[in-house]
PDB file of N, CA and C in Angstrom:
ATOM      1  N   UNK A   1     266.969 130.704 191.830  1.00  0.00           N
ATOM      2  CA  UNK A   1     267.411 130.430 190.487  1.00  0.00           C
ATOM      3  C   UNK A   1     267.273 128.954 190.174  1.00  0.00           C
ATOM      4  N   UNK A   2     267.366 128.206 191.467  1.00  0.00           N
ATOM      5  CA  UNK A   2     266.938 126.939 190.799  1.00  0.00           C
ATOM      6  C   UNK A   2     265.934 126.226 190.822  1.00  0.00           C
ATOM      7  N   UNK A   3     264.841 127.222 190.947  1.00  0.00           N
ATOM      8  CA  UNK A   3     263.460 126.563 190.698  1.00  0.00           C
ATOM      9  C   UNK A   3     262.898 127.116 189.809  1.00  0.00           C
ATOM     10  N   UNK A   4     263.870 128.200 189.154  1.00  0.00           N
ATOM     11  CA  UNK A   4     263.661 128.462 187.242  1.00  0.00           C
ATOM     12  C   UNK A   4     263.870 127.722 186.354  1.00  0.00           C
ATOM     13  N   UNK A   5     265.211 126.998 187.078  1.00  0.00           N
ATOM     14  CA  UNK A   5     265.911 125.956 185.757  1.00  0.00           C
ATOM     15  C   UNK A   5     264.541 124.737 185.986  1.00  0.00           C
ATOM     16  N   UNK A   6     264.239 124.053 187.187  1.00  0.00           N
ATOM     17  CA  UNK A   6     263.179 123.147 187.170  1.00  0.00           C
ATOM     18  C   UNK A   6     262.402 123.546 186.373  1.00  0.00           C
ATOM     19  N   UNK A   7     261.633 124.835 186.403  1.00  0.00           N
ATOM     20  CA  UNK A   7     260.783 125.050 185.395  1.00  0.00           C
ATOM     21  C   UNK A   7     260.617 125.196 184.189  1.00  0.00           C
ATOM     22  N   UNK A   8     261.952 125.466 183.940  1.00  0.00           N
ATOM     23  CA  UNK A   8     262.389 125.517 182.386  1.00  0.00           C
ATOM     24  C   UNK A   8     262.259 124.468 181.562  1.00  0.00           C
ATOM     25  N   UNK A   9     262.979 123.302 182.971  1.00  0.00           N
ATOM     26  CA  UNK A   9     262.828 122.005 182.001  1.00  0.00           C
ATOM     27  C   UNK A   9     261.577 121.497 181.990  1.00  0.00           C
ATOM     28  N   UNK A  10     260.830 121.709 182.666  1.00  0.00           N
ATOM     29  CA  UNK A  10     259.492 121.229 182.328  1.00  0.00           C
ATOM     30  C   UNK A  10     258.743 121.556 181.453  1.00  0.00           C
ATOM     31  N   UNK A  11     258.896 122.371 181.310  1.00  0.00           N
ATOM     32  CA  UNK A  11     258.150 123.077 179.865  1.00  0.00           C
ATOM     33  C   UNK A  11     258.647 122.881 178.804  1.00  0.00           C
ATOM     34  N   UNK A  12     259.726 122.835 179.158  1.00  0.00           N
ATOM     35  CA  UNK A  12     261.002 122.407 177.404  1.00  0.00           C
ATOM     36  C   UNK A  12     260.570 120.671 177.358  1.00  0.00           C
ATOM     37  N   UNK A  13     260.382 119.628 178.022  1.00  0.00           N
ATOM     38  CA  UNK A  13     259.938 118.657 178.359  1.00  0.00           C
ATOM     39  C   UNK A  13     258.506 118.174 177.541  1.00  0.00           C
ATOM     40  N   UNK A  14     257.465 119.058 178.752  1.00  0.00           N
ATOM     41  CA  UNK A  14     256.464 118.821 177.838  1.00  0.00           C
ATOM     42  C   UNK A  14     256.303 119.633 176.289  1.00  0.00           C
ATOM     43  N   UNK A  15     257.064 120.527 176.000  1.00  0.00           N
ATOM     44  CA  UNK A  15     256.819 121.200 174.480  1.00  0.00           C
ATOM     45  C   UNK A  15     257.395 119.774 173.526  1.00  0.00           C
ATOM     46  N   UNK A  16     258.387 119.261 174.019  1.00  0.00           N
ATOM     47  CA  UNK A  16     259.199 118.279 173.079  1.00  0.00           C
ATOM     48  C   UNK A  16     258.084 116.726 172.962  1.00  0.00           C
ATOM     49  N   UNK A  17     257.483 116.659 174.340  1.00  0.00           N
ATOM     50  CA  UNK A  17     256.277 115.704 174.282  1.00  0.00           C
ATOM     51  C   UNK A  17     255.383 115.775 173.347  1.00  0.00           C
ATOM     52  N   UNK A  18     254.923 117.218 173.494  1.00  0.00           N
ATOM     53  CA  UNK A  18     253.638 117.322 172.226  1.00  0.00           C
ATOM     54  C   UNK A  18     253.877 117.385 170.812  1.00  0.00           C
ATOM     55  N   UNK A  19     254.940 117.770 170.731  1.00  0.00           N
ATOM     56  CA  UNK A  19     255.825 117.846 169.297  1.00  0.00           C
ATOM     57  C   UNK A  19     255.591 116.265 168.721  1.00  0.00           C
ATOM     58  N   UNK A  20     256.346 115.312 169.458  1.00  0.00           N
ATOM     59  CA  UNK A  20     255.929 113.495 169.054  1.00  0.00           C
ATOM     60  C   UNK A  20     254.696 113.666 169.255  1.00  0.00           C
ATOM     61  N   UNK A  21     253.668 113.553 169.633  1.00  0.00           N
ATOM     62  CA  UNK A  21     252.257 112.874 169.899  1.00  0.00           C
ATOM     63  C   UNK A  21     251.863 113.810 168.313  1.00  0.00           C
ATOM     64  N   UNK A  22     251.359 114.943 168.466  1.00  0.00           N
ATOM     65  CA  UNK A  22     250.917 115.220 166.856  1.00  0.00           C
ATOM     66  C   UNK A  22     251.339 115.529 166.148  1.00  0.00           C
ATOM     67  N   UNK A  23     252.724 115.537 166.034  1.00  0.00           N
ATOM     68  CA  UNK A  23     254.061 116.395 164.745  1.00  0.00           C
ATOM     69  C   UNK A  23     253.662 117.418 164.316  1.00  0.00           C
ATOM     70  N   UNK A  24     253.723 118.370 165.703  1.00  0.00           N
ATOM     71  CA  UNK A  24     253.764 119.936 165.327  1.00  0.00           C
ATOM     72  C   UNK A  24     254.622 120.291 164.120  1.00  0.00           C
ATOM     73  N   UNK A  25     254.629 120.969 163.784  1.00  0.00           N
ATOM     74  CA  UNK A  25     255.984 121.882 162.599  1.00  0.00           C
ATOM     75  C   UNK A  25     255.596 122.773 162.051  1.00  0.00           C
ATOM     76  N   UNK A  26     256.636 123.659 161.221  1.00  0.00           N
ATOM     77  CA  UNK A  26     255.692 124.873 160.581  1.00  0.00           C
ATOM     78  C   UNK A  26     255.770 124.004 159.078  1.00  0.00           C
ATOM     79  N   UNK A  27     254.634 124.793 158.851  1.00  0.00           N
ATOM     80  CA  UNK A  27     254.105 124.946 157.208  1.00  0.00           C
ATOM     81  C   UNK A  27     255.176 126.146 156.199  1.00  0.00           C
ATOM     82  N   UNK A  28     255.838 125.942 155.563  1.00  0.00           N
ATOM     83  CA  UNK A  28     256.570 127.178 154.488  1.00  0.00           C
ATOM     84  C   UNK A  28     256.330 127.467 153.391  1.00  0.00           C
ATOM     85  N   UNK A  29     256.005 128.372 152.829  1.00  0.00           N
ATOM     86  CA  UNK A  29     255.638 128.818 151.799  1.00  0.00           C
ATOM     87  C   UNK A  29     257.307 129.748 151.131  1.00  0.00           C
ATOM     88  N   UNK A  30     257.027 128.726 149.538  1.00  0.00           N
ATOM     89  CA  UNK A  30     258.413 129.331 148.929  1.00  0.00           C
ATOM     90  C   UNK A  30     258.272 130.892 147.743  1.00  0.00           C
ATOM     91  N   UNK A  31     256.712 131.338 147.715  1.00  0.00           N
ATOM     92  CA  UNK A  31     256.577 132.790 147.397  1.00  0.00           C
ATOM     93  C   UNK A  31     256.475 133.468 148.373  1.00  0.00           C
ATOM     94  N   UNK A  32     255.877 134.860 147.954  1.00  0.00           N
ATOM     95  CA  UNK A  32     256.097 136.055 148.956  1.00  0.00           C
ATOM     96  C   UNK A  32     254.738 136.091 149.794  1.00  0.00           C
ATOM     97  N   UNK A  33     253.539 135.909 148.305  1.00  0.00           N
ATOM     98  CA  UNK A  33     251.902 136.355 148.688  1.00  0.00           C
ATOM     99  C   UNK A  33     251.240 134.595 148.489  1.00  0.00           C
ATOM    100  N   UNK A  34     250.639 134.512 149.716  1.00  0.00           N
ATOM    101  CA  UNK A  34     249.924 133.070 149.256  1.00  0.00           C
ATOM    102  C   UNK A  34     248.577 133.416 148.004  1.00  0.00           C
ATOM    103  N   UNK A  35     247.966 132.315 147.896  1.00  0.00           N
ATOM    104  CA  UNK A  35     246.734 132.554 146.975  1.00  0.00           C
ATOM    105  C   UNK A  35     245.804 131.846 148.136  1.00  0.00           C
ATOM    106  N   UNK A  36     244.600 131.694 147.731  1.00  0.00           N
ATOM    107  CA  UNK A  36     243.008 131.523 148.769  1.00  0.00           C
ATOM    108  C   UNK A  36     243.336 130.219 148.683  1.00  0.00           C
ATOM    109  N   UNK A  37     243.992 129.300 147.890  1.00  0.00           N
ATOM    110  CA  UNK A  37     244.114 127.791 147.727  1.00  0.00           C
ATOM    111  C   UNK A  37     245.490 127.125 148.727  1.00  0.00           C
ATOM    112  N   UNK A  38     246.476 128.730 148.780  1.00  0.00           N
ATOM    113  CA  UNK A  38     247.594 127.945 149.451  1.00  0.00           C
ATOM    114  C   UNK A  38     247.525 128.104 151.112  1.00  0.00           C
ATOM    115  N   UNK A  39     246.171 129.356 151.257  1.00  0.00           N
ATOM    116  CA  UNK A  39     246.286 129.724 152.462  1.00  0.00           C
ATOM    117  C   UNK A  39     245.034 128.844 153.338  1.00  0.00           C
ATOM    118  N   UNK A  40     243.813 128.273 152.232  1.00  0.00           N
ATOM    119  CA  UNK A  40     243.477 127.164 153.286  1.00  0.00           C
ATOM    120  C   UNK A  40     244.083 125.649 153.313  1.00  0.00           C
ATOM    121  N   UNK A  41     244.867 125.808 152.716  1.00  0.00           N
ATOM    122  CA  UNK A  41     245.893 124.323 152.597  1.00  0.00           C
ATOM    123  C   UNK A  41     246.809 124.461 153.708  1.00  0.00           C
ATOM    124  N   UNK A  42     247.166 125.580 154.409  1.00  0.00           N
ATOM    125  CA  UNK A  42     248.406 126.078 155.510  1.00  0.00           C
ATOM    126  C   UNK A  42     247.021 126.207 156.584  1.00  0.00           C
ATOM    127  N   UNK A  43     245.972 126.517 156.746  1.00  0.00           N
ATOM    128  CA  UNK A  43     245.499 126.250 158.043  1.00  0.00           C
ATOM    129  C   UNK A  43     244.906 125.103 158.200  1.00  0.00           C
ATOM    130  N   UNK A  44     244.676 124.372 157.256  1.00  0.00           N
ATOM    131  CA  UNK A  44     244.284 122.719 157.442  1.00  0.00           C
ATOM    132  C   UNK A  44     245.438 122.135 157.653  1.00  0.00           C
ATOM    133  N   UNK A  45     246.677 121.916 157.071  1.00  0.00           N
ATOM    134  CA  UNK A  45     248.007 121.072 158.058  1.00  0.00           C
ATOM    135  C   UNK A  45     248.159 121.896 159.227  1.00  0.00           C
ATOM    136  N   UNK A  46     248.113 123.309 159.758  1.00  0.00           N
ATOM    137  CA  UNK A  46     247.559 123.419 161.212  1.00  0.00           C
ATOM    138  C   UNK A  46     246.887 122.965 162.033  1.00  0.00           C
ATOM    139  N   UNK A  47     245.578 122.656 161.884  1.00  0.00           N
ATOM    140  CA  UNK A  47     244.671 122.170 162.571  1.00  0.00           C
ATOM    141  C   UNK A  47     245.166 120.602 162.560  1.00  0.00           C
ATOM    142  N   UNK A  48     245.567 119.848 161.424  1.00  0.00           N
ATOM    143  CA  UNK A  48     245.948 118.312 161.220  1.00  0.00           C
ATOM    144  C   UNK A  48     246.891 118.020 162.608  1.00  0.00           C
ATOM    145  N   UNK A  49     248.141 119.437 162.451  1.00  0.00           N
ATOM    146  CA  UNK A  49     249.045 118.870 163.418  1.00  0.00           C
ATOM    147  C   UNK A  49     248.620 119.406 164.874  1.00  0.00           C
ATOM    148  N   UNK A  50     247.859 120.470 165.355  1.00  0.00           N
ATOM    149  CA  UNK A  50     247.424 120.956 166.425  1.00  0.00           C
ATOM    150  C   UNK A  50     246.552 120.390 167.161  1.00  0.00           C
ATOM    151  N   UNK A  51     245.538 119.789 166.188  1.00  0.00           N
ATOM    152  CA  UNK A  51     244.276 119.209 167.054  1.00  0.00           C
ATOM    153  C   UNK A  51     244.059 117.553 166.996  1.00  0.00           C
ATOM    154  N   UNK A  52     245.168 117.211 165.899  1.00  0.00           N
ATOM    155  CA  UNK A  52     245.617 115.750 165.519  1.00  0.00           C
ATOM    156  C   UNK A  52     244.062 115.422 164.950  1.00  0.00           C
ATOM    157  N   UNK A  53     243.254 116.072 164.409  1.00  0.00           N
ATOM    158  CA  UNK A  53     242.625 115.955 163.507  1.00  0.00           C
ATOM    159  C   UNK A  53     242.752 115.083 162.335  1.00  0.00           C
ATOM    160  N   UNK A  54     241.892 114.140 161.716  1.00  0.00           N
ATOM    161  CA  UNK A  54     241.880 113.681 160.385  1.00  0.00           C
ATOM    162  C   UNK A  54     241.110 114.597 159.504  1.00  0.00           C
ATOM    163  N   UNK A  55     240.194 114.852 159.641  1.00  0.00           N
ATOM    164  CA  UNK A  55     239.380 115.881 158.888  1.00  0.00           C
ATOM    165  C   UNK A  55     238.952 117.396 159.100  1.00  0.00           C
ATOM    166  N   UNK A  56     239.123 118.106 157.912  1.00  0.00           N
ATOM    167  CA  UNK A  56     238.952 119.795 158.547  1.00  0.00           C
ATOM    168  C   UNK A  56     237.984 120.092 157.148  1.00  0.00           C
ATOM    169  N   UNK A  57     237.046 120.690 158.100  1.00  0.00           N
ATOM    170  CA  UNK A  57     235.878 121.161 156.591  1.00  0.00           C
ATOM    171  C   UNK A  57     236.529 123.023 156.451  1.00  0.00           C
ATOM    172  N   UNK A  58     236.772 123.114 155.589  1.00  0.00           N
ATOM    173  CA  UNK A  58     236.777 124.922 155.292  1.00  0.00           C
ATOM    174  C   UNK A  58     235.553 125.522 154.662  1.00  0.00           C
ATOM    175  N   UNK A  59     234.737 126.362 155.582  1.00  0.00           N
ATOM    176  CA  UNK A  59     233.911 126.787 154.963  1.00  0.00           C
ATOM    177  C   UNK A  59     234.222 128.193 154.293  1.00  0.00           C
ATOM    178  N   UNK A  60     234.838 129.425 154.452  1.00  0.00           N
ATOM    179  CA  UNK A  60     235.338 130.299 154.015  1.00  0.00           C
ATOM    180  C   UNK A  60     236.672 130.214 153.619  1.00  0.00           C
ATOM    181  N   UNK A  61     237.323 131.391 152.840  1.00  0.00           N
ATOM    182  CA  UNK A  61     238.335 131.529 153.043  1.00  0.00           C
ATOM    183  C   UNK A  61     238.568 132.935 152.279  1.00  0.00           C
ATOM    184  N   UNK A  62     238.919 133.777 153.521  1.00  0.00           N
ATOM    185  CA  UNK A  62     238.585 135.455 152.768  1.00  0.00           C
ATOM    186  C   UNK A  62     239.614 136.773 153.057  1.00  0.00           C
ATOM    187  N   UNK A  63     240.166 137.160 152.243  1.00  0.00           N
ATOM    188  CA  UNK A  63     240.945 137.992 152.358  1.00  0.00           C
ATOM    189  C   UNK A  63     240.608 139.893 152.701  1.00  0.00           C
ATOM    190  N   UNK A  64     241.131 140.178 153.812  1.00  0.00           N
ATOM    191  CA  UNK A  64     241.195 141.983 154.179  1.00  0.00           C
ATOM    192  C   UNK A  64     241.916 142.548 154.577  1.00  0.00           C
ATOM    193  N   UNK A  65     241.991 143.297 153.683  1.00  0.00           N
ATOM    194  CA  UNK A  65     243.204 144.101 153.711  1.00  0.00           C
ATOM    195  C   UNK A  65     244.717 143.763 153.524  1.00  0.00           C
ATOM    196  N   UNK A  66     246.044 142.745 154.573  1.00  0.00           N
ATOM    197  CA  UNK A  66     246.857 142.307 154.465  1.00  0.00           C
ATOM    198  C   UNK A  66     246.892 141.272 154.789  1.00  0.00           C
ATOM    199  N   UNK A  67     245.471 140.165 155.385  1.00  0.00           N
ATOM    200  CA  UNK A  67     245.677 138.856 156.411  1.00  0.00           C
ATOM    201  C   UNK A  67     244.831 138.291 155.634  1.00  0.00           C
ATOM    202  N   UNK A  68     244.833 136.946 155.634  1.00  0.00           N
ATOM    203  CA  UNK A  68     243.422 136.097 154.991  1.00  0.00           C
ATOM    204  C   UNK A  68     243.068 135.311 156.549  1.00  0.00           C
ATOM    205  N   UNK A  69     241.566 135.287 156.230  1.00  0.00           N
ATOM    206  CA  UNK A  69     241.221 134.515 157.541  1.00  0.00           C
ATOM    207  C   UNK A  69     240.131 132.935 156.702  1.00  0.00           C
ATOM    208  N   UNK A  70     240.646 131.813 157.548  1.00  0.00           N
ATOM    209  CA  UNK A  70     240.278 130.671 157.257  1.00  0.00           C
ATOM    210  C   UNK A  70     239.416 130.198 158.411  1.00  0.00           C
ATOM    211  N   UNK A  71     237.872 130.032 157.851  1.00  0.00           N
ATOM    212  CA  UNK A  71     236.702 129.335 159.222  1.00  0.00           C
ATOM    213  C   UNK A  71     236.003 128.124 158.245  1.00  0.00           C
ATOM    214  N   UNK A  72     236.002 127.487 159.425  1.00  0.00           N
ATOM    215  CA  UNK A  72     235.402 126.138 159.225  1.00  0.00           C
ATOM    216  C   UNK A  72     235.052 125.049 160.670  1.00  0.00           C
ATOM    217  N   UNK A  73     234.891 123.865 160.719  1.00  0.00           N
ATOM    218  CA  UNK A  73     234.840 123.285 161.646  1.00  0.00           C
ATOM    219  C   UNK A  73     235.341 121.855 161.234  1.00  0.00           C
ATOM    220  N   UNK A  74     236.299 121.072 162.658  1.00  0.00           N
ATOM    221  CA  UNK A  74     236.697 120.403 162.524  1.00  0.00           C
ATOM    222  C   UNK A  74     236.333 119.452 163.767  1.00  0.00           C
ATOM    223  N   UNK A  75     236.046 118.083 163.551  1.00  0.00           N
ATOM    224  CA  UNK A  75     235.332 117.726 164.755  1.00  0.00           C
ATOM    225  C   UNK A  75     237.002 116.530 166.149  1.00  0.00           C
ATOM    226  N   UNK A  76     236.003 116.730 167.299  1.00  0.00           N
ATOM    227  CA  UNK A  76     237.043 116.883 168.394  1.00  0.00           C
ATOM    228  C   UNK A  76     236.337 115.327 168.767  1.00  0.00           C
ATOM    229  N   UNK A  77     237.286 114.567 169.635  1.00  0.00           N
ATOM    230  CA  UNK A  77     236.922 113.944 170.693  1.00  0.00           C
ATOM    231  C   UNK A  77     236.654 114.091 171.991  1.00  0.00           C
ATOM    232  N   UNK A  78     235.991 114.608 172.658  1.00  0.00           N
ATOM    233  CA  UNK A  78     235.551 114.956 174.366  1.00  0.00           C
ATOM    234  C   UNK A  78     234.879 113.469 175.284  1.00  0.00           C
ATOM    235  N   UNK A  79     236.521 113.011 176.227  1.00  0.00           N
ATOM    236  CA  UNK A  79     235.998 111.809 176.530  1.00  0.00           C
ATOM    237  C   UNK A  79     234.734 110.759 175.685  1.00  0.00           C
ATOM    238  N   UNK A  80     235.254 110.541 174.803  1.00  0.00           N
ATOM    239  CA  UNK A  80     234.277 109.373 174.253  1.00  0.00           C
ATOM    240  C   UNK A  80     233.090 110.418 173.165  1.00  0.00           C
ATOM    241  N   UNK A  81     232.442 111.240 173.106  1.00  0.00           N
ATOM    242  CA  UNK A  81     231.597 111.838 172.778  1.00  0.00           C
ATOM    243  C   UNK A  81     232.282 112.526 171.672  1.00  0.00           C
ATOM    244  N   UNK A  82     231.765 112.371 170.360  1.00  0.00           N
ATOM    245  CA  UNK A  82     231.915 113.692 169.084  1.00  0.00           C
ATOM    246  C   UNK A  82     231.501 114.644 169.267  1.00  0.00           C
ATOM    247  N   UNK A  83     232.030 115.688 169.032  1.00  0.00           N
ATOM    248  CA  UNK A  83     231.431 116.986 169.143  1.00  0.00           C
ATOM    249  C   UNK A  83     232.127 117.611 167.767  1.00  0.00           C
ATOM    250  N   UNK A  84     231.737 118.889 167.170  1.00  0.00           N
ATOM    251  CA  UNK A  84     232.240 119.792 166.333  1.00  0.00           C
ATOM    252  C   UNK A  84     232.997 121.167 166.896  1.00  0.00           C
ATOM    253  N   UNK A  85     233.710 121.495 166.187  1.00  0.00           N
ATOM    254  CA  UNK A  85     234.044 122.403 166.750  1.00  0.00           C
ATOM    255  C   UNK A  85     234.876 123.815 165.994  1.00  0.00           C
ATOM    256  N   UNK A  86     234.077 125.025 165.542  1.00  0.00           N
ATOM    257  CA  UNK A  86     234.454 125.565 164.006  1.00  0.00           C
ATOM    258  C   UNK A  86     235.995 126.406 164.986  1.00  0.00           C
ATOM    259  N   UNK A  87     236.464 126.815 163.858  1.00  0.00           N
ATOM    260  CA  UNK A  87     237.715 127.875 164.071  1.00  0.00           C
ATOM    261  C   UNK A  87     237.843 128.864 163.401  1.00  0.00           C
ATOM    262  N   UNK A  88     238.763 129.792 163.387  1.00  0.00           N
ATOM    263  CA  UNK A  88     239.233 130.940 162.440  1.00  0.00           C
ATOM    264  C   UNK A  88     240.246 131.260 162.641  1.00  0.00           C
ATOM    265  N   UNK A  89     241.356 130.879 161.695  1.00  0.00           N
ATOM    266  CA  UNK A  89     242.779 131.343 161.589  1.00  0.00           C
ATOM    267  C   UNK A  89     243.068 132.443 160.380  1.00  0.00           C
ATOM    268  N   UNK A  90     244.032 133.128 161.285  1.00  0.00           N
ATOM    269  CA  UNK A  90     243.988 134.006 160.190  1.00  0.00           C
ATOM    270  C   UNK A  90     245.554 134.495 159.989  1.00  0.00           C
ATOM    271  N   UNK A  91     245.755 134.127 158.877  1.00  0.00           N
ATOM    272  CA  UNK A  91     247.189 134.273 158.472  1.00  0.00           C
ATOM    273  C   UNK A  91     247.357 135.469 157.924  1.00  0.00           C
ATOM    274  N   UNK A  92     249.059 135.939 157.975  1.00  0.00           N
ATOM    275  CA  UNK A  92     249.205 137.184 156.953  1.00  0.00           C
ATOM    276  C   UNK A  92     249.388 136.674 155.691  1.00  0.00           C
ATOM    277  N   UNK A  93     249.714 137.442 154.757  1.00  0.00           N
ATOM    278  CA  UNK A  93     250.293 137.621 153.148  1.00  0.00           C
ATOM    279  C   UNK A  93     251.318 136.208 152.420  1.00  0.00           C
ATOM    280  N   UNK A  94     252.193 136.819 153.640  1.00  0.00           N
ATOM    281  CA  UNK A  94     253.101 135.307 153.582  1.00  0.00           C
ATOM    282  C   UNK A  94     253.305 134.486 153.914  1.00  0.00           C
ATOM    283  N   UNK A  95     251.670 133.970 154.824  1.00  0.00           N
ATOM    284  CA  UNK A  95     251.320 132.254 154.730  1.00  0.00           C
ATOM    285  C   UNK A  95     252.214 132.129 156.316  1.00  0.00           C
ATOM    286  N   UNK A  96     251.730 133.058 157.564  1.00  0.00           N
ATOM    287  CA  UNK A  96     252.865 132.803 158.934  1.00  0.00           C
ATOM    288  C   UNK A  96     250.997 133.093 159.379  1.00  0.00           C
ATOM    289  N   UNK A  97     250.985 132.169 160.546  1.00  0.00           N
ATOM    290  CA  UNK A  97     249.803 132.127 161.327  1.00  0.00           C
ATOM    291  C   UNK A  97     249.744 133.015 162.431  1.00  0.00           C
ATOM    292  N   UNK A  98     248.303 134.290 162.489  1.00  0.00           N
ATOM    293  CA  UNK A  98     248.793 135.130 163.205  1.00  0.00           C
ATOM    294  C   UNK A  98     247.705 134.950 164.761  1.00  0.00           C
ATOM    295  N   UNK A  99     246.864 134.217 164.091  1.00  0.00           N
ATOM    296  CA  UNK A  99     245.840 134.058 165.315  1.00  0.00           C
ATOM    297  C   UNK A  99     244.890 132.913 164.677  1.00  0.00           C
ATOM    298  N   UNK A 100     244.713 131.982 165.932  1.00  0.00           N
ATOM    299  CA  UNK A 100     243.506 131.066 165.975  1.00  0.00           C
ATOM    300  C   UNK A 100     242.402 131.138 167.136  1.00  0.00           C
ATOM    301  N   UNK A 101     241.456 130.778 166.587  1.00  0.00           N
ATOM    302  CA  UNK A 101     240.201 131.040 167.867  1.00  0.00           C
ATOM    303  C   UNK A 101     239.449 129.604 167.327  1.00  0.00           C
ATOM    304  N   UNK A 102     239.305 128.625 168.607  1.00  0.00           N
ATOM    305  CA  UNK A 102     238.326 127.838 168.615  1.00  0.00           C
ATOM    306  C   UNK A 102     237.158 127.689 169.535  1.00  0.00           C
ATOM    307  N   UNK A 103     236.186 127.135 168.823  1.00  0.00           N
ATOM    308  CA  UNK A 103     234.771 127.274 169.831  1.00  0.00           C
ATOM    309  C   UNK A 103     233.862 125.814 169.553  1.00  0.00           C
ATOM    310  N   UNK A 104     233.138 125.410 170.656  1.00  0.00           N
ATOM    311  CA  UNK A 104     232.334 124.179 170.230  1.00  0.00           C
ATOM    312  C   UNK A 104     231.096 124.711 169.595  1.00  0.00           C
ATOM    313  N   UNK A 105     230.549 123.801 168.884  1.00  0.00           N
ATOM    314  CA  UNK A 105     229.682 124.056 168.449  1.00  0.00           C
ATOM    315  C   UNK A 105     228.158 123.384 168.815  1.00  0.00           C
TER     316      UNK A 105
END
């Protein structure tokens, strides 16, 4: 049992670390249904606070059925070297993030 609590705190530790370095937080939406404007505005302050990104290009932004999904590419630092790197988040109705997938490009 007490090399759960060690572990606990370590993780509670580093979660509170990464929180300061890019100011994780959630995004809230004060309607029920976002629109195509509010839902790539909620996965770009995602990516801002996740990947500590300055810039996020959205190239889609498309709704099916109950989720909208947001792809684009946002570029990374890899030791010294730029690279790109697109994503796809895809939120439900009411603007809560249900999945991200990133890939280099």
């Amino acid at each position: 049992m007490f090399i759960f609590t060690i572990d606990f705190a370590f993780i509670t530790l580093n979660a509170i670390h990464q929180k300061n370095i890019c100011g994780l937080g959630g995004y809230t939406v004060k309607d029920s249904n976002i629109t195509k404007e509010s839902a790539g505005q909620i996965a770009v302050e995602f990516l801002k606070k996740r990947k500590c990104a300055e810039r996020v290009d959205i190239s889609t932004v498309d709704k099916s059925d109950e989720i909208w999904v947001v792809r684009g590419t946002c570029p990374i630092d890899l030791e010294g070297h730029p690279w790109a790197e697109k994503f796809e988040i895809v939120l439900d109705t009411k603007g809560r993030i249900k999945s991200s997938y990133f890939a280099l490009l």
